[in-house]
N, C-alpha and C. Protein backbone atom coordinates (compact mmCIF):
# COMPACT_ATOMS: atom_id res chain seq x y z
N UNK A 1 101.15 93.08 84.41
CA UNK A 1 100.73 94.30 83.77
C UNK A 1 101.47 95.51 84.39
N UNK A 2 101.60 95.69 85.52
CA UNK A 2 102.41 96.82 86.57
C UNK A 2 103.91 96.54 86.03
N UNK A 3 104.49 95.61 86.13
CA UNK A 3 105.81 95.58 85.40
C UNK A 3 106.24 96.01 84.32
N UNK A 4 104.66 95.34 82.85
CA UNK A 4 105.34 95.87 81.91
C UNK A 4 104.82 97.98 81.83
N UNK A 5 104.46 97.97 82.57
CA UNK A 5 103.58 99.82 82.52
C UNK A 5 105.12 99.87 83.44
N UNK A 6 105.70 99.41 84.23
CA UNK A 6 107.03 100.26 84.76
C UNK A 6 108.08 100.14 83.79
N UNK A 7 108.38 99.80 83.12
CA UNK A 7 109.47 99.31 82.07
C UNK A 7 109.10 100.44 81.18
N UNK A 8 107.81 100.69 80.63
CA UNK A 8 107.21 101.38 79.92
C UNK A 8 107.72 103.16 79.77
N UNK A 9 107.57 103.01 81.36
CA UNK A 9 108.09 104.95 82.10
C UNK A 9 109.14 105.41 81.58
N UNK A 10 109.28 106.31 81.22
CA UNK A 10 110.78 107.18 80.52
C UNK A 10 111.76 106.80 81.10
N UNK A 11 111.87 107.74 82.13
CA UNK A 11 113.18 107.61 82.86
C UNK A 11 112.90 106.45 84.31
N UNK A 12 112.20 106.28 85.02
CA UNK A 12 112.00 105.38 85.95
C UNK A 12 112.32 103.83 85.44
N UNK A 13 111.63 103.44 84.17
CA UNK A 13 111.43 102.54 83.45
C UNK A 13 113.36 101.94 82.93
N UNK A 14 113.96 103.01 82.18
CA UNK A 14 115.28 102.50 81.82
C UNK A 14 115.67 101.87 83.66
N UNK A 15 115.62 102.99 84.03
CA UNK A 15 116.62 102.41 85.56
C UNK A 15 115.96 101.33 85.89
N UNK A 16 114.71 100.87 85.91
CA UNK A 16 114.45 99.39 86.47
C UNK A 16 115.12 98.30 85.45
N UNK A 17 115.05 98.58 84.48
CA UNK A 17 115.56 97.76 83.22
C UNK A 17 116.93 97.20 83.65
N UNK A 18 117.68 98.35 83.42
CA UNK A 18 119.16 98.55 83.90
C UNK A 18 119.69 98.02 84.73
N UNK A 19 118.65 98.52 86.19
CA UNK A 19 119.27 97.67 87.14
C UNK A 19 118.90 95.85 87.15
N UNK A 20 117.67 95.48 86.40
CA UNK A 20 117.25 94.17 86.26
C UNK A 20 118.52 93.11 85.69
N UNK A 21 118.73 93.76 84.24
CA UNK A 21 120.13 93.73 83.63
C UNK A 21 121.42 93.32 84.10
N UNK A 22 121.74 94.09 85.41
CA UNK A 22 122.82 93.86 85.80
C UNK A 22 122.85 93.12 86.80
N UNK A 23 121.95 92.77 87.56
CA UNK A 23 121.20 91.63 88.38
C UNK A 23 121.21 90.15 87.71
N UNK A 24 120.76 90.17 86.47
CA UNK A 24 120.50 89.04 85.71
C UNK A 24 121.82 88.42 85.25
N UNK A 25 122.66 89.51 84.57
CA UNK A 25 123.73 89.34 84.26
C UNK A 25 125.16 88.73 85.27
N UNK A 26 124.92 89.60 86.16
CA UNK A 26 125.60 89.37 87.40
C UNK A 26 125.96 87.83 88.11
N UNK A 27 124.41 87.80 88.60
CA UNK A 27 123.97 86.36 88.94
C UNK A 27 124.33 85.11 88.10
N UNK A 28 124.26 84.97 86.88
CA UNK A 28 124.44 84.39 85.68
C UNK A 28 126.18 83.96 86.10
N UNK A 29 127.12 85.19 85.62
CA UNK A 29 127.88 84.87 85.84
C UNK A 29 128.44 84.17 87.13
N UNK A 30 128.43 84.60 88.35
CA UNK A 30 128.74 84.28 89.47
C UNK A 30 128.12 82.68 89.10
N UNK A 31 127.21 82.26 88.85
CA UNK A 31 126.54 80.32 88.71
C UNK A 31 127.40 79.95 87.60
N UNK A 32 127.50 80.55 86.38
CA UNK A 32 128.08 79.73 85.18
C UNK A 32 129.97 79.43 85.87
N UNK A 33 130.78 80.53 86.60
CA UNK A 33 131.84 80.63 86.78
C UNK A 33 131.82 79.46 87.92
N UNK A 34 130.58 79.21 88.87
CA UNK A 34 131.00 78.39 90.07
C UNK A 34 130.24 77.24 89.39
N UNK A 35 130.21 76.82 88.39
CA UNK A 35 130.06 75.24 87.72
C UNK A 35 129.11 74.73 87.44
N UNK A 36 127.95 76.24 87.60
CA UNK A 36 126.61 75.16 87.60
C UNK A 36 126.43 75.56 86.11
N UNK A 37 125.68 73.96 85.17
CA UNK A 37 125.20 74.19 84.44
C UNK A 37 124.19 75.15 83.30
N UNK A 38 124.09 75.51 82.93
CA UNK A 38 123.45 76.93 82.03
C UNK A 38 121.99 76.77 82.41
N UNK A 39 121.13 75.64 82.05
CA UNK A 39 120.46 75.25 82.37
C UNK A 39 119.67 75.60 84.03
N UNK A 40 120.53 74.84 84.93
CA UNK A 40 120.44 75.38 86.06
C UNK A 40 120.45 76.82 86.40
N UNK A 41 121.50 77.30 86.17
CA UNK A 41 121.58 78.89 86.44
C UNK A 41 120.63 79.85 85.59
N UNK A 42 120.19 79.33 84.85
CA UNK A 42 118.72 80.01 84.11
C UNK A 42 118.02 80.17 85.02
N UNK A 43 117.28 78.81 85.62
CA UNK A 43 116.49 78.98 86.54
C UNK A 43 116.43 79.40 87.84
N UNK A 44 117.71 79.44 88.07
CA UNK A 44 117.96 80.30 89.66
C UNK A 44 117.87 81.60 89.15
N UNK A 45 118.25 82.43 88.04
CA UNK A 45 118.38 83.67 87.79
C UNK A 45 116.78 83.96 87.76
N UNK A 46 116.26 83.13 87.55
CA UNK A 46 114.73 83.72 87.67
C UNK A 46 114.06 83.80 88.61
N UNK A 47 114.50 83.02 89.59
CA UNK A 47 113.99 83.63 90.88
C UNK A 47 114.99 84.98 91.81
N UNK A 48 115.94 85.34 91.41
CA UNK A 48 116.48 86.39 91.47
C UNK A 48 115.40 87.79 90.65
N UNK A 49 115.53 87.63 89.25
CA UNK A 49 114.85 89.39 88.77
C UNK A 49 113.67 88.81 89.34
N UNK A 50 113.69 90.20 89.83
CA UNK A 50 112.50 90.98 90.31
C UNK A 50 110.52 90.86 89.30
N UNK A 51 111.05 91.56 88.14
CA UNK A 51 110.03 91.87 87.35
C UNK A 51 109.72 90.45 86.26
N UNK A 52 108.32 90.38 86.42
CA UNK A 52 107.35 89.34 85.90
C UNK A 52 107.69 88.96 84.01
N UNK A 53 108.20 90.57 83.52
CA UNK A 53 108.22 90.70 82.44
C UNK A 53 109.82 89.75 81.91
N UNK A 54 110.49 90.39 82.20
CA UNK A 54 111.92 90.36 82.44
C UNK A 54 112.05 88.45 83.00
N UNK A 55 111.34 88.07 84.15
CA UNK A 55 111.65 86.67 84.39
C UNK A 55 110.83 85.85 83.52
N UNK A 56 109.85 86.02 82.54
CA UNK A 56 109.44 84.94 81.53
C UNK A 56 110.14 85.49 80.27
N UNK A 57 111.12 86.38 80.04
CA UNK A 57 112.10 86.17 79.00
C UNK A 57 113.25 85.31 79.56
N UNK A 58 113.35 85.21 80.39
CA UNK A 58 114.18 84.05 81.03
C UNK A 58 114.07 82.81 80.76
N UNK A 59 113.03 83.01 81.34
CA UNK A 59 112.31 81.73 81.20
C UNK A 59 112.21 81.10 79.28
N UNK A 60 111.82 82.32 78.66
CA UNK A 60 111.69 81.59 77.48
C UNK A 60 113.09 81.20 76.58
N UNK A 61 114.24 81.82 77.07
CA UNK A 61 115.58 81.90 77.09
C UNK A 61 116.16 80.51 77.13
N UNK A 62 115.72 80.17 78.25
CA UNK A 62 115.81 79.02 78.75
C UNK A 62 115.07 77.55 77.57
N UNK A 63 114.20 77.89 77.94
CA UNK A 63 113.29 76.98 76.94
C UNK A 63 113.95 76.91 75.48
N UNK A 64 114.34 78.00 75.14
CA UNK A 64 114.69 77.80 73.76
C UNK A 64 116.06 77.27 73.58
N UNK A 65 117.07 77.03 74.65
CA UNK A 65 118.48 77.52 74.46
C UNK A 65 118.38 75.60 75.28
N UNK A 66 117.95 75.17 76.24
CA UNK A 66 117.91 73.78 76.72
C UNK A 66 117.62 73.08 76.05
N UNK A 67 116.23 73.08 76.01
CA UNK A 67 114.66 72.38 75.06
C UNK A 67 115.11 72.37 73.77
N UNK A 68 115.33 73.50 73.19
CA UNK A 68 115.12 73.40 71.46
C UNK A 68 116.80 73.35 70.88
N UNK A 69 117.79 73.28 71.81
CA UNK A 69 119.18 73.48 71.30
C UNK A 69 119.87 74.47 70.83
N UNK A 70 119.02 75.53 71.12
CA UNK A 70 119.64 76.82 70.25
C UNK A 70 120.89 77.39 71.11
N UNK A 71 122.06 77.95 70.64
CA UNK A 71 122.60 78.94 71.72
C UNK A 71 122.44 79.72 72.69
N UNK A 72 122.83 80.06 73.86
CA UNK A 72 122.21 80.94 74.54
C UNK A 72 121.75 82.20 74.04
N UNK A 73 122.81 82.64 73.08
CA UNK A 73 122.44 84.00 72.45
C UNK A 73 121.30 84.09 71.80
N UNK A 74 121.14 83.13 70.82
CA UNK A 74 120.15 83.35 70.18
C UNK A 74 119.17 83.30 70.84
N UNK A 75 118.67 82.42 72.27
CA UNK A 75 117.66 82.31 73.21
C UNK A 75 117.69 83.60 73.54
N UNK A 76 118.49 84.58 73.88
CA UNK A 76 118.22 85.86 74.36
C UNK A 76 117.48 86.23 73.69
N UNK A 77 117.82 86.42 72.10
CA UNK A 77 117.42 87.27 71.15
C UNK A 77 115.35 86.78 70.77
N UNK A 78 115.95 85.98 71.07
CA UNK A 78 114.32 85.40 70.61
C UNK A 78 113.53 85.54 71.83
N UNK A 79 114.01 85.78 73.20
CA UNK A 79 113.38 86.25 74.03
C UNK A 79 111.99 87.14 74.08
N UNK A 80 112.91 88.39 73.52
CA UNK A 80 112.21 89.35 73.24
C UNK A 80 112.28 90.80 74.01
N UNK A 81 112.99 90.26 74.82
CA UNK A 81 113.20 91.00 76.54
C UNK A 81 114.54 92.07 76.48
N UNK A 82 115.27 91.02 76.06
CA UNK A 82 116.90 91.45 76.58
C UNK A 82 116.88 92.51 75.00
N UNK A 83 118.02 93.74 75.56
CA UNK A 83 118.60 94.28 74.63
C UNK A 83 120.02 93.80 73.65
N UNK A 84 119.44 94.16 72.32
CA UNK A 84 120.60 93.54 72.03
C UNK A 84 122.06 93.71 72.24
N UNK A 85 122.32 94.52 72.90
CA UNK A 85 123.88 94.39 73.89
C UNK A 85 123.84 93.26 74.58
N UNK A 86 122.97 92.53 75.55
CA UNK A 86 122.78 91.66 76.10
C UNK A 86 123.27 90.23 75.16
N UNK A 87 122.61 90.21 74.19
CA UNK A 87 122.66 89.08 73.12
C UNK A 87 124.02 88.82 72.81
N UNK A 88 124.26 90.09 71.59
CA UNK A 88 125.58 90.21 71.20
C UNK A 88 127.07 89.50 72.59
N UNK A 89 126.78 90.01 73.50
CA UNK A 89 128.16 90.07 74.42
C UNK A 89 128.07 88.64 74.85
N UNK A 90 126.57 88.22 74.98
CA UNK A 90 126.41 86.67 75.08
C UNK A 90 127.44 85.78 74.22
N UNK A 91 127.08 86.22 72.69
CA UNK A 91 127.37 85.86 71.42
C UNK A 91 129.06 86.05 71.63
N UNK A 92 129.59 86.55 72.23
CA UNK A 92 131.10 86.87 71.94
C UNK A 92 131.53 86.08 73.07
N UNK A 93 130.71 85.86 73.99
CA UNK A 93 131.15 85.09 75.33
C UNK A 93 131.31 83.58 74.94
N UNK A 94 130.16 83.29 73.82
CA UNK A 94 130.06 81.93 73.68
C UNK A 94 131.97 81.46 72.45
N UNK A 95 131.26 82.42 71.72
CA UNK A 95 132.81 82.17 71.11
C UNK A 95 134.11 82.15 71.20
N UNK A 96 133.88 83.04 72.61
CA UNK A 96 135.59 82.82 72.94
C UNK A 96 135.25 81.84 74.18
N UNK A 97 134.24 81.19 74.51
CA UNK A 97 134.82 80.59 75.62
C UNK A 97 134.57 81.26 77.07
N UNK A 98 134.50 82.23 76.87
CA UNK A 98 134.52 83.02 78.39
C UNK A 98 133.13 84.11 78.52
N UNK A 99 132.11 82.94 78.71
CA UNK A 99 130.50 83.80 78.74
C UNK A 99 130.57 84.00 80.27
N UNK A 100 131.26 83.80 81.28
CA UNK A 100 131.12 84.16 82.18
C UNK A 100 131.70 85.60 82.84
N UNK A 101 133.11 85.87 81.89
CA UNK A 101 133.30 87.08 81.56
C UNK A 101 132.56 87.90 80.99
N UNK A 102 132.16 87.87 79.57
CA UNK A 102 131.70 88.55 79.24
C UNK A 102 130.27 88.98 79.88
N UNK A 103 129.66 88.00 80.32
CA UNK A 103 128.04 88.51 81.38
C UNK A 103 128.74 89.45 82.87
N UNK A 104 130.12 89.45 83.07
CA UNK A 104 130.17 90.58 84.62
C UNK A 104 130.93 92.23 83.09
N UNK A 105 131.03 91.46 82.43
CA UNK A 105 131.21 93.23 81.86
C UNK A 105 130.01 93.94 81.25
N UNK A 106 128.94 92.83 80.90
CA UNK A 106 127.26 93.57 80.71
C UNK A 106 127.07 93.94 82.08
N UNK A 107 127.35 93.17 83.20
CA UNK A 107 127.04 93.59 84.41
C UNK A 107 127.39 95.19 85.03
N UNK A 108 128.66 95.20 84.14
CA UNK A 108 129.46 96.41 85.10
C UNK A 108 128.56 97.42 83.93
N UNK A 109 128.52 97.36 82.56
CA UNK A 109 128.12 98.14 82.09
C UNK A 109 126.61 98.85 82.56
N UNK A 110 125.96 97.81 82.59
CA UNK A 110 124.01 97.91 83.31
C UNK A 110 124.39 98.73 84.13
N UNK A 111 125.29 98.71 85.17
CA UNK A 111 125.78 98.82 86.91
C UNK A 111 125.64 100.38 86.95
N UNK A 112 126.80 100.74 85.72
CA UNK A 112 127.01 102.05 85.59
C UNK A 112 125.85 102.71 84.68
N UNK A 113 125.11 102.41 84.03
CA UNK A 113 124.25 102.73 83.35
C UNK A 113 123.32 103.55 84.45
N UNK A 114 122.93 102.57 85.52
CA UNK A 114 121.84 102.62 86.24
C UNK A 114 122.56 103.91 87.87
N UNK A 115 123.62 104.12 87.84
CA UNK A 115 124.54 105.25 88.70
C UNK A 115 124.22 106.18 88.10
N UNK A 116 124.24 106.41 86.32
CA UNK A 116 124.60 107.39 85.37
C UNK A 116 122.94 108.05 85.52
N UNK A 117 122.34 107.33 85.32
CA UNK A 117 120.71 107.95 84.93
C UNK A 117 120.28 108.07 86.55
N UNK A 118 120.32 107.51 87.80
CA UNK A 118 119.93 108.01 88.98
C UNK A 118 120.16 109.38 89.37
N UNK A 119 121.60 109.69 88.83
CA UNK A 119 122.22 110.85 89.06
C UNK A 119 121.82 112.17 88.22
N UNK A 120 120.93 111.46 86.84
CA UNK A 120 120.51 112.69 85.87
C UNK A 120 119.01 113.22 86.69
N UNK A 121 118.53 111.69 87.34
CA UNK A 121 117.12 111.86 87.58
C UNK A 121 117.28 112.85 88.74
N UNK A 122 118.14 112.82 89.93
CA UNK A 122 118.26 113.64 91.12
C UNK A 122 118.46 115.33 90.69
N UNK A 123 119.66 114.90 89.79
CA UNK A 123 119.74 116.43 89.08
C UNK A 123 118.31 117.19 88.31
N UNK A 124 117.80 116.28 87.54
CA UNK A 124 116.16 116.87 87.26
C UNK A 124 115.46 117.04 88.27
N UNK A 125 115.67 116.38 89.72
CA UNK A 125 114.77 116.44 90.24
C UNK A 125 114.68 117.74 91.58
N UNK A 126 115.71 117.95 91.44
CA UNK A 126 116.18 119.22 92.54
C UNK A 126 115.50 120.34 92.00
N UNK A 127 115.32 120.88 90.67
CA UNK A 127 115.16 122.10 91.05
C UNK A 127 113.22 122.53 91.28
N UNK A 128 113.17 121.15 90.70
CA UNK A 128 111.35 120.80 90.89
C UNK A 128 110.84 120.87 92.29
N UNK A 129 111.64 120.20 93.41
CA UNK A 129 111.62 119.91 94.92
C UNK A 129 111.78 121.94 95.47
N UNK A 130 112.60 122.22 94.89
CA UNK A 130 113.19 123.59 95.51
C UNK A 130 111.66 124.32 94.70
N UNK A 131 111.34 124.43 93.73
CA UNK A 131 109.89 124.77 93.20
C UNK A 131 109.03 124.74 94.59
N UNK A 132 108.77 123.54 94.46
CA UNK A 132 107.37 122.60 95.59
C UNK A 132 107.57 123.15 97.03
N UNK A 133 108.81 123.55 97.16
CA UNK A 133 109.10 123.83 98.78
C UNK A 133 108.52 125.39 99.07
N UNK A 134 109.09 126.05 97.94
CA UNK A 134 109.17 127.41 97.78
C UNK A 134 107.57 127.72 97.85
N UNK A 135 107.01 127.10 97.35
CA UNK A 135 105.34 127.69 96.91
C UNK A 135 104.63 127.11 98.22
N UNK A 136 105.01 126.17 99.03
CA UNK A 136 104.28 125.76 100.36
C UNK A 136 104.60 126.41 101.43
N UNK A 137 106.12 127.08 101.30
CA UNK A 137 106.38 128.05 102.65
C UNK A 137 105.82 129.83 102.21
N UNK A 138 105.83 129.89 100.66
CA UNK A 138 104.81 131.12 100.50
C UNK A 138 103.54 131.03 100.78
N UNK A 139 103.26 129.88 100.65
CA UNK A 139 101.19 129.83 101.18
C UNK A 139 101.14 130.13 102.62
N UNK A 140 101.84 129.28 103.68
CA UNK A 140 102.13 129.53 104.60
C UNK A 140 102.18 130.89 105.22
N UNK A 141 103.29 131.26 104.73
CA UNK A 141 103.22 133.11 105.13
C UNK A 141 102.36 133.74 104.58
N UNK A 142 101.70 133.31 103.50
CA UNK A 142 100.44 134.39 102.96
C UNK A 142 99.67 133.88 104.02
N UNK A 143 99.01 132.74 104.56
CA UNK A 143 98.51 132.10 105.26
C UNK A 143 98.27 133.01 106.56
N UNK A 144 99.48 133.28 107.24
CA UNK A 144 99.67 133.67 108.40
C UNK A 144 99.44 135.40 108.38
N UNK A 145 100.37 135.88 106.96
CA UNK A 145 100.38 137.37 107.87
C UNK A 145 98.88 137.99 106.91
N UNK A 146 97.68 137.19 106.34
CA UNK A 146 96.48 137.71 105.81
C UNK A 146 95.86 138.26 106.77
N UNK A 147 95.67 137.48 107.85
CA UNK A 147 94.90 137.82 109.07
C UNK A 147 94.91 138.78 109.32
N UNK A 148 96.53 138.74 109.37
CA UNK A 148 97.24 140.34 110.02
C UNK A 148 96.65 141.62 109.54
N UNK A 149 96.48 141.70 108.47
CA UNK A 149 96.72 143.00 107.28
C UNK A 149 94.80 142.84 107.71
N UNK A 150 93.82 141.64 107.79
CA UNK A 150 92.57 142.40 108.01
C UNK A 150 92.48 142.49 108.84
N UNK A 151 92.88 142.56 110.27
CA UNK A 151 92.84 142.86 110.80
C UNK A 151 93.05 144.50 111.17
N UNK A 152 94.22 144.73 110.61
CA UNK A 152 94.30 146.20 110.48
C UNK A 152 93.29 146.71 109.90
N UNK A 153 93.34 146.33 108.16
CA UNK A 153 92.15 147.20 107.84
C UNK A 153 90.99 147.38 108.55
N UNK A 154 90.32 146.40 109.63
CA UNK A 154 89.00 146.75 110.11
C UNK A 154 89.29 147.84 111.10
N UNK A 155 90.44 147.87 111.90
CA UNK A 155 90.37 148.83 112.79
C UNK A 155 90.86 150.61 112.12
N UNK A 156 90.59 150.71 110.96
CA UNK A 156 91.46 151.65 110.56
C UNK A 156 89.62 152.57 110.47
């Protein structure tokens, strides 16, 4: 439930996605390129992602694409999980032959995806921080020089 409510979040939510993505993708390739079966490397990739949501589309990926014979792509798609960039590049990997390529260029893409939006979030997030700072070192000095000022007034 916490997974799918983080996935859910605007901007927090893409970047976990993103980075899940390129994790999944990543991994994938690195097993399919060093010989292990699809099959196999399904299931290691699932103990790699992180999120609950994300590893039983794997999982059902799997199931559908071993178990029932379907392509990998289409196991993506029927997932439910993966975006269809994910699918598609699957789909072009399978046809030419080179799904192990094509899963490190979803990789690089996720990679940069997840650089691109960290960097929007820091930039949103600066001038909010410079806000929050500003209003705790004014309480502060109101804090401090109040005293001051009744103090005067009583002796006046």
């Amino acid at each position: 439930m916490l997974d799918r409510a983080l996935l859910s979040l605007p901007l927090v939510g893409a970047i976990a996605r993103d980075s899940e993505m390129a994790r999944f993708a990543r991994t994938l390739a690195l097993l399919l390129n060093s010989g292990i079966p699809i099959e196999g490397a399904l299931r290691l990739c699932e103990g790699v992602v992180r999120n609950s949501v994300l590893r039983g589309g794997i999982g059902r990926a799997r199931e559908r694409t071993v178990e029932q014979g379907a392509s990998f792509s289409a196991g993506l798609r029927s997932s439910g999980v993966f975006p269809p960039f994910v699918a598609n590049m699957a789909a072009v990997g399978e046809e030419s032959g080179r799904l192990d390529a094509a899963l490190v260029e979803v990789a690089s893409f996720y990679e940069k995806s997840v650089e691109q939006r960290t960097r929007l979030a820091t930039s949103l997030l600066e001038p909010a921080l410079i806000l929050i700072v500003g209003g705790v070192v004014g309480f502060i000095v109101a804090a401090m020089l109040l005293p001051i000022f009744e103090i005067g007034n009583v002796l006046r």
